[in-house]
PDB file of N, CA and C in Angstrom:
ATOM      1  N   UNK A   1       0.842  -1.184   0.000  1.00  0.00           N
ATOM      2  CA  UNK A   1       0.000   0.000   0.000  1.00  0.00           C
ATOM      3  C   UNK A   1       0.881   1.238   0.000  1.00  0.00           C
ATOM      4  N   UNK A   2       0.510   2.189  -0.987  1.00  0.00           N
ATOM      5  CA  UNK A   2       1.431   3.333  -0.748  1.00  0.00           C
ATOM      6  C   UNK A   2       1.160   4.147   0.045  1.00  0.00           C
ATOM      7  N   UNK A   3       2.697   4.785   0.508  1.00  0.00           N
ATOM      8  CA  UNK A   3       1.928   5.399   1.940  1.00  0.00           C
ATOM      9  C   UNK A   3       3.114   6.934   1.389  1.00  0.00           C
ATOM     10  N   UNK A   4       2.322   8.161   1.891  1.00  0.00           N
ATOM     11  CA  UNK A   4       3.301   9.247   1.102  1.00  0.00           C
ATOM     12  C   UNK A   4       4.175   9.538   2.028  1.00  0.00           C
ATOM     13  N   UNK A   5       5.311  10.236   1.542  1.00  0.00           N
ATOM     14  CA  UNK A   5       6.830  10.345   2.232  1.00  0.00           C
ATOM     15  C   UNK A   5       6.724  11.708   3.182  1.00  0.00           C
ATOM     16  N   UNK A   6       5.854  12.500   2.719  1.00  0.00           N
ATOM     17  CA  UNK A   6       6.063  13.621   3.606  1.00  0.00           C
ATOM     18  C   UNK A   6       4.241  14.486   3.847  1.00  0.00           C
ATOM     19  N   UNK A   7       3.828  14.904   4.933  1.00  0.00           N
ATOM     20  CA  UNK A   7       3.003  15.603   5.080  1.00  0.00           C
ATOM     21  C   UNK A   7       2.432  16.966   4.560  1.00  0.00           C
ATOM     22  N   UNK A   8       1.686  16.835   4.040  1.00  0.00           N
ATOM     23  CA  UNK A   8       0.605  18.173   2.724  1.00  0.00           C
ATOM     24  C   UNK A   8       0.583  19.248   3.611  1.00  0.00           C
ATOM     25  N   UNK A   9       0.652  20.273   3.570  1.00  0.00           N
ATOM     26  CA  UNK A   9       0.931  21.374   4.524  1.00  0.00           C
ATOM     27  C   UNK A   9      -0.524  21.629   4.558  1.00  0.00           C
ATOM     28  N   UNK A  10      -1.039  22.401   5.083  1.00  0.00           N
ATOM     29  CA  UNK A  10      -2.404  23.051   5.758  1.00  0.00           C
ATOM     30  C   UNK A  10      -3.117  23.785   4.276  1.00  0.00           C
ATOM     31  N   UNK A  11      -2.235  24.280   3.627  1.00  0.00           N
ATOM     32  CA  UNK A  11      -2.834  25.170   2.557  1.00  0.00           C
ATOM     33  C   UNK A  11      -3.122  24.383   1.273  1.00  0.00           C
ATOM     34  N   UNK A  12      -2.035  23.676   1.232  1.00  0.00           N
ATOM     35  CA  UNK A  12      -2.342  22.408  -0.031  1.00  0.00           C
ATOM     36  C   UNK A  12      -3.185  21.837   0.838  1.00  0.00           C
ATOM     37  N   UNK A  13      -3.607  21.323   1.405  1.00  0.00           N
ATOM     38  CA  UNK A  13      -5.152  20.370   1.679  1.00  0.00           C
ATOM     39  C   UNK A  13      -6.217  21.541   1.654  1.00  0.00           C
ATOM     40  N   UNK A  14      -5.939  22.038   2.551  1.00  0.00           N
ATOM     41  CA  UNK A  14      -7.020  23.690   2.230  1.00  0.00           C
ATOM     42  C   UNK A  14      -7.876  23.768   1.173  1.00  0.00           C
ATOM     43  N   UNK A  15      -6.987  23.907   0.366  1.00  0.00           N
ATOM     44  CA  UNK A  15      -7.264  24.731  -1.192  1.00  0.00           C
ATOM     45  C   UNK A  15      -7.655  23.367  -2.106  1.00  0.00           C
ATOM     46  N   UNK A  16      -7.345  22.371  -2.213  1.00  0.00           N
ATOM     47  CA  UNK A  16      -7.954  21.255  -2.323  1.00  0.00           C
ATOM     48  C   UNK A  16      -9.230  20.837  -2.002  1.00  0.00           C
ATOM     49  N   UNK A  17      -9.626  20.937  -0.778  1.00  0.00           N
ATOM     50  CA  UNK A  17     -11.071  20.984  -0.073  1.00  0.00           C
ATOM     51  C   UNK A  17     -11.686  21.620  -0.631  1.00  0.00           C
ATOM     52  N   UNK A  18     -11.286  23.133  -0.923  1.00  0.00           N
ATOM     53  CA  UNK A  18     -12.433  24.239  -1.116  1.00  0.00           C
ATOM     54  C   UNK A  18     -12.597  24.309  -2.341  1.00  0.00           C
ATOM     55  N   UNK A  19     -12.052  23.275  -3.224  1.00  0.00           N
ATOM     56  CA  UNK A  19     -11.957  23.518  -4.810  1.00  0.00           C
ATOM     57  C   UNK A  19     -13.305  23.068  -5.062  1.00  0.00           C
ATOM     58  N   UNK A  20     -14.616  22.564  -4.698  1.00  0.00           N
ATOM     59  CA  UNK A  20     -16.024  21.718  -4.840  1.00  0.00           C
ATOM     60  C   UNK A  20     -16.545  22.863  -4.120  1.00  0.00           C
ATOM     61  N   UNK A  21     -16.114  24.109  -3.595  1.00  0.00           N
ATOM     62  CA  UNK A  21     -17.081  25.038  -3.123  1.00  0.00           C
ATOM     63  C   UNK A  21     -17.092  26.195  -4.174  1.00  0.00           C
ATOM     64  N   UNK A  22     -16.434  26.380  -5.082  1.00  0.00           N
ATOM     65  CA  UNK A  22     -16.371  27.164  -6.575  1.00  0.00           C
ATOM     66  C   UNK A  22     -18.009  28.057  -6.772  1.00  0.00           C
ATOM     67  N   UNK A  23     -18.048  29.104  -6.450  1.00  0.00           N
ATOM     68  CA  UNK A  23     -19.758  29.583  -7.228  1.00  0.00           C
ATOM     69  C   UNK A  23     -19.551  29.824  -8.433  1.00  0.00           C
ATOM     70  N   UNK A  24     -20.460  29.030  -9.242  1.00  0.00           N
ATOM     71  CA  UNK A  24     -20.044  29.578 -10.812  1.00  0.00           C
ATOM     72  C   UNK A  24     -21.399  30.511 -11.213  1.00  0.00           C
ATOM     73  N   UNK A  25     -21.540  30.886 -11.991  1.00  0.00           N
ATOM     74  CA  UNK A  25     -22.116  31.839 -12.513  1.00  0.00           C
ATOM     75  C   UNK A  25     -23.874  31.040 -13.017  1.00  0.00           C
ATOM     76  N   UNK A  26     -24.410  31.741 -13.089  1.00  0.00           N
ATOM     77  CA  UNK A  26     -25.935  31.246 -13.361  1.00  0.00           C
ATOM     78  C   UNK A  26     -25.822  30.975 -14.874  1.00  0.00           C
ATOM     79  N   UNK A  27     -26.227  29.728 -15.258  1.00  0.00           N
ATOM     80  CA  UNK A  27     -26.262  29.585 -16.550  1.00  0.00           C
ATOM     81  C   UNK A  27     -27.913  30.585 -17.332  1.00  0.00           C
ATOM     82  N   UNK A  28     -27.842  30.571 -18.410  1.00  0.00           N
ATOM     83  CA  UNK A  28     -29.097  31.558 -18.670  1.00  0.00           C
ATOM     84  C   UNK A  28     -29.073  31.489 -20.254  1.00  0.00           C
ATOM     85  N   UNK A  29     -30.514  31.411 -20.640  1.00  0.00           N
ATOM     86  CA  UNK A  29     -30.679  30.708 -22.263  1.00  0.00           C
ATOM     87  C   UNK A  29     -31.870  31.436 -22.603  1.00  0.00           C
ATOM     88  N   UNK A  30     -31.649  31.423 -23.956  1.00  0.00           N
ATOM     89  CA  UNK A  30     -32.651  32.686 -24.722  1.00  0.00           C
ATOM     90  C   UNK A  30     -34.308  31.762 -24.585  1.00  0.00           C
ATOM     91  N   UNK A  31     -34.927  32.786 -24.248  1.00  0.00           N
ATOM     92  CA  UNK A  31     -36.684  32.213 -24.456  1.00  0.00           C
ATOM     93  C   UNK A  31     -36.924  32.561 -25.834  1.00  0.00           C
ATOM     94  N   UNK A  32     -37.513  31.453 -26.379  1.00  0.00           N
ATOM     95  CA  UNK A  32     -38.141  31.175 -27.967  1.00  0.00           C
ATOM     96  C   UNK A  32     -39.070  32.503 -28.104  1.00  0.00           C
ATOM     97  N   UNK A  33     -40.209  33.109 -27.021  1.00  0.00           N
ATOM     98  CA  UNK A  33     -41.097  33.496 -27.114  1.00  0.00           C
ATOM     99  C   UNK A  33     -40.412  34.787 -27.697  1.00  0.00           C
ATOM    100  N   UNK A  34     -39.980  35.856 -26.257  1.00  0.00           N
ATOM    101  CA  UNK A  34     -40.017  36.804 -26.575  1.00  0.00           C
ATOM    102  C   UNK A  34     -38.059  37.242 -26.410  1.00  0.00           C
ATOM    103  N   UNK A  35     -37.882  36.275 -26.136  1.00  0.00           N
ATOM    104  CA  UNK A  35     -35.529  36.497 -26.971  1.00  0.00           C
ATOM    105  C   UNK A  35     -35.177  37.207 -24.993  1.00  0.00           C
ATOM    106  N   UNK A  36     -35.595  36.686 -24.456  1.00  0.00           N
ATOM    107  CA  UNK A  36     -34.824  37.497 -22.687  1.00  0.00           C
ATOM    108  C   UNK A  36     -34.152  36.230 -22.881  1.00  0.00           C
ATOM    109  N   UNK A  37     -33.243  36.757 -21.618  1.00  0.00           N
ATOM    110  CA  UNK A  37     -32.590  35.751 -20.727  1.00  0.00           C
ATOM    111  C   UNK A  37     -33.627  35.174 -20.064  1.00  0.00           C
ATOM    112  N   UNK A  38     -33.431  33.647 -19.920  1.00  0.00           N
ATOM    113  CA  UNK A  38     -34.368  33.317 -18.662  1.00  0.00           C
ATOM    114  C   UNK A  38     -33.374  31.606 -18.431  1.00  0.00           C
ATOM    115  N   UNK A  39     -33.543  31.293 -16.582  1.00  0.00           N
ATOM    116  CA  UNK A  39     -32.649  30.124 -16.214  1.00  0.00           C
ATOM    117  C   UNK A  39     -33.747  28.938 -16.931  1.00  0.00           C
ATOM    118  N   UNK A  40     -32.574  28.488 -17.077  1.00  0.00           N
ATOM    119  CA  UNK A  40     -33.052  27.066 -18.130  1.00  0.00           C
ATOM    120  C   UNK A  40     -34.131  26.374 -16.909  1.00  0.00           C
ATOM    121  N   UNK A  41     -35.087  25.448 -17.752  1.00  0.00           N
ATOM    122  CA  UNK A  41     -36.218  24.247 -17.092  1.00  0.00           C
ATOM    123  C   UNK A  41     -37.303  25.604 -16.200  1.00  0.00           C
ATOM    124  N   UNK A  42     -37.475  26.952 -15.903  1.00  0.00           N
ATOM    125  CA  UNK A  42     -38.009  27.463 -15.855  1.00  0.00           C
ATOM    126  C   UNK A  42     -38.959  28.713 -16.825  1.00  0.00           C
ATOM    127  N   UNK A  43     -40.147  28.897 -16.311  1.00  0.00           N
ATOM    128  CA  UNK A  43     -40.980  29.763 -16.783  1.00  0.00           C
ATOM    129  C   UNK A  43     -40.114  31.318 -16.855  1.00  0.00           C
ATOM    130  N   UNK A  44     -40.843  31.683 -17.960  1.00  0.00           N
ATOM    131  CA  UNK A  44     -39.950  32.902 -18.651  1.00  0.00           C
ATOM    132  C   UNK A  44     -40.995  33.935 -18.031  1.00  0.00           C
ATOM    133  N   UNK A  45     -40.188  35.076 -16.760  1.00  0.00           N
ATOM    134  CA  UNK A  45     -40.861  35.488 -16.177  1.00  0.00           C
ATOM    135  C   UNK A  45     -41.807  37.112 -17.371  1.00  0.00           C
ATOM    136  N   UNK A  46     -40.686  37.121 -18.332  1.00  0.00           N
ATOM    137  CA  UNK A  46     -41.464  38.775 -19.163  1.00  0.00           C
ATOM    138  C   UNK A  46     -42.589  38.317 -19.611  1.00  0.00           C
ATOM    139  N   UNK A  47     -42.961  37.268 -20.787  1.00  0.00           N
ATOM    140  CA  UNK A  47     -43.735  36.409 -21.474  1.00  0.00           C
ATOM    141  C   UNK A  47     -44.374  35.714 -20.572  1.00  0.00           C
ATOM    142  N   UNK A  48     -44.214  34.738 -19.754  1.00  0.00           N
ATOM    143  CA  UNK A  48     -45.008  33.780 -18.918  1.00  0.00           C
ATOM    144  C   UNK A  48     -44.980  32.002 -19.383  1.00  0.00           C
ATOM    145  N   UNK A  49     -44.345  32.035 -20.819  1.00  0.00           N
ATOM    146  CA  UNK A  49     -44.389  31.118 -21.493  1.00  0.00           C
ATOM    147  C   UNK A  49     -43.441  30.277 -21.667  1.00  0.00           C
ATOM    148  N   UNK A  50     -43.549  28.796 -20.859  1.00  0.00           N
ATOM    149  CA  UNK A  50     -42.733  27.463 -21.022  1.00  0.00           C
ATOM    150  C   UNK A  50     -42.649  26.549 -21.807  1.00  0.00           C
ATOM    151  N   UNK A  51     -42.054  25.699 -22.510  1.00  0.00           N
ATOM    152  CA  UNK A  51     -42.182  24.767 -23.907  1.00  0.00           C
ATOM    153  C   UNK A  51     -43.654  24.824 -24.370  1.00  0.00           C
ATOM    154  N   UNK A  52     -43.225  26.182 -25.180  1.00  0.00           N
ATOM    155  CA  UNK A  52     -44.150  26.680 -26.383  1.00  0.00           C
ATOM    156  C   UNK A  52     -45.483  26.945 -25.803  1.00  0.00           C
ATOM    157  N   UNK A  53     -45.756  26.999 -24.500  1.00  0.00           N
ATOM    158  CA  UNK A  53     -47.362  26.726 -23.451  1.00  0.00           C
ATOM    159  C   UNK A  53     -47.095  28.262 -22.662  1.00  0.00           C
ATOM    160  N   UNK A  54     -48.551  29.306 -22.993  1.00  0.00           N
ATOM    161  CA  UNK A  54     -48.748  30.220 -22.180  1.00  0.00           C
ATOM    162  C   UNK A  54     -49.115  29.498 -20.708  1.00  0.00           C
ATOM    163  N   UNK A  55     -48.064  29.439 -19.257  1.00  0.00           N
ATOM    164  CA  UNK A  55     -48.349  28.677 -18.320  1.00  0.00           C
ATOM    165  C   UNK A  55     -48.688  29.555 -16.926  1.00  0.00           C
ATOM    166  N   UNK A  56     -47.934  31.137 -17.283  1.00  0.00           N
ATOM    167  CA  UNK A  56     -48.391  32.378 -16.637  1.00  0.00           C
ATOM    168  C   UNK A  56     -48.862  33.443 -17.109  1.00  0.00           C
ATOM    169  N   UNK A  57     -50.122  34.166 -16.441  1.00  0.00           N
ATOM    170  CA  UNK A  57     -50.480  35.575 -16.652  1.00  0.00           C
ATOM    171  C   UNK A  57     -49.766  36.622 -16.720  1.00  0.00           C
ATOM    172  N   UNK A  58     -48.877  36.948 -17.253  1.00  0.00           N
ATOM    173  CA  UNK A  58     -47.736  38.135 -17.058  1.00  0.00           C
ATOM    174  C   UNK A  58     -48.625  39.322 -17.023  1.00  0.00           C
ATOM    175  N   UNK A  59     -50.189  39.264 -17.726  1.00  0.00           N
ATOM    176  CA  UNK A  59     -51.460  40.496 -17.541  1.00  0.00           C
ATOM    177  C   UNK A  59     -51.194  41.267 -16.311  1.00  0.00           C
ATOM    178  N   UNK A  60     -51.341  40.274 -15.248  1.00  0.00           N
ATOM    179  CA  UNK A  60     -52.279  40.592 -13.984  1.00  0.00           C
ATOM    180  C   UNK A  60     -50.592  40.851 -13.168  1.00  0.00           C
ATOM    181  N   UNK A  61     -49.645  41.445 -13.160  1.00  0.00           N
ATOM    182  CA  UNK A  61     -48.017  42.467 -12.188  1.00  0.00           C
ATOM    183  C   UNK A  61     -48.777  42.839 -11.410  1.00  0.00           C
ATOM    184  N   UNK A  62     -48.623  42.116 -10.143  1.00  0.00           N
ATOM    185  CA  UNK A  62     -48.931  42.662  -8.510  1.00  0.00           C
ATOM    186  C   UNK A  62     -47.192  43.299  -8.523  1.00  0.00           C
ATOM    187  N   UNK A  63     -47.518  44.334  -7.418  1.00  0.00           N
ATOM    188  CA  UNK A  63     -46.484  45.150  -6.912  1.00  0.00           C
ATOM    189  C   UNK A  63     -45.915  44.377  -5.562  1.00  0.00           C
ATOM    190  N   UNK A  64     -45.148  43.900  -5.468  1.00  0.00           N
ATOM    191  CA  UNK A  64     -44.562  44.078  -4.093  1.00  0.00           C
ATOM    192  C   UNK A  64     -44.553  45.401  -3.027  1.00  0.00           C
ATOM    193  N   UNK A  65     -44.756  45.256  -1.511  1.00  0.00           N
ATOM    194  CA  UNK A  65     -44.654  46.391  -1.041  1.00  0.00           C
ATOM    195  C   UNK A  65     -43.475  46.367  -0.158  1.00  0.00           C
TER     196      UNK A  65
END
């Protein structure tokens, strides 16, 4: 069994560890309907419209308060 010759200092294991904590950036793909950005497998919030199906009222913009 191999066994290693000398001990990984604190920062090489460190930085190793934290390499699976990476934030990458939001992926984001054109809607057919009306050409926005919108995140992929979701409803296209300008239009309302998901594989080719009106599925929201974009009519009826409540305000947040």
């Amino acid at each position: 069994m191999g066994v290693p010759k000398r001990k990984h200092s604190k920062a090489r294991v460190r930085s190793r560890r934290s390499e699976w904590r990476k934030i990458n950036s939001i992926a984001l793909v054109e809607c057919p309907q009306c050409h926005k950005l919108k995140p992929p497998h979701r409803a296209c919030v300008e239009c309302g419209h998901y594989n080719q199906r009106s599925v929201i009222d974009v009519t009826k913009k409540s305000k947040k308060k």
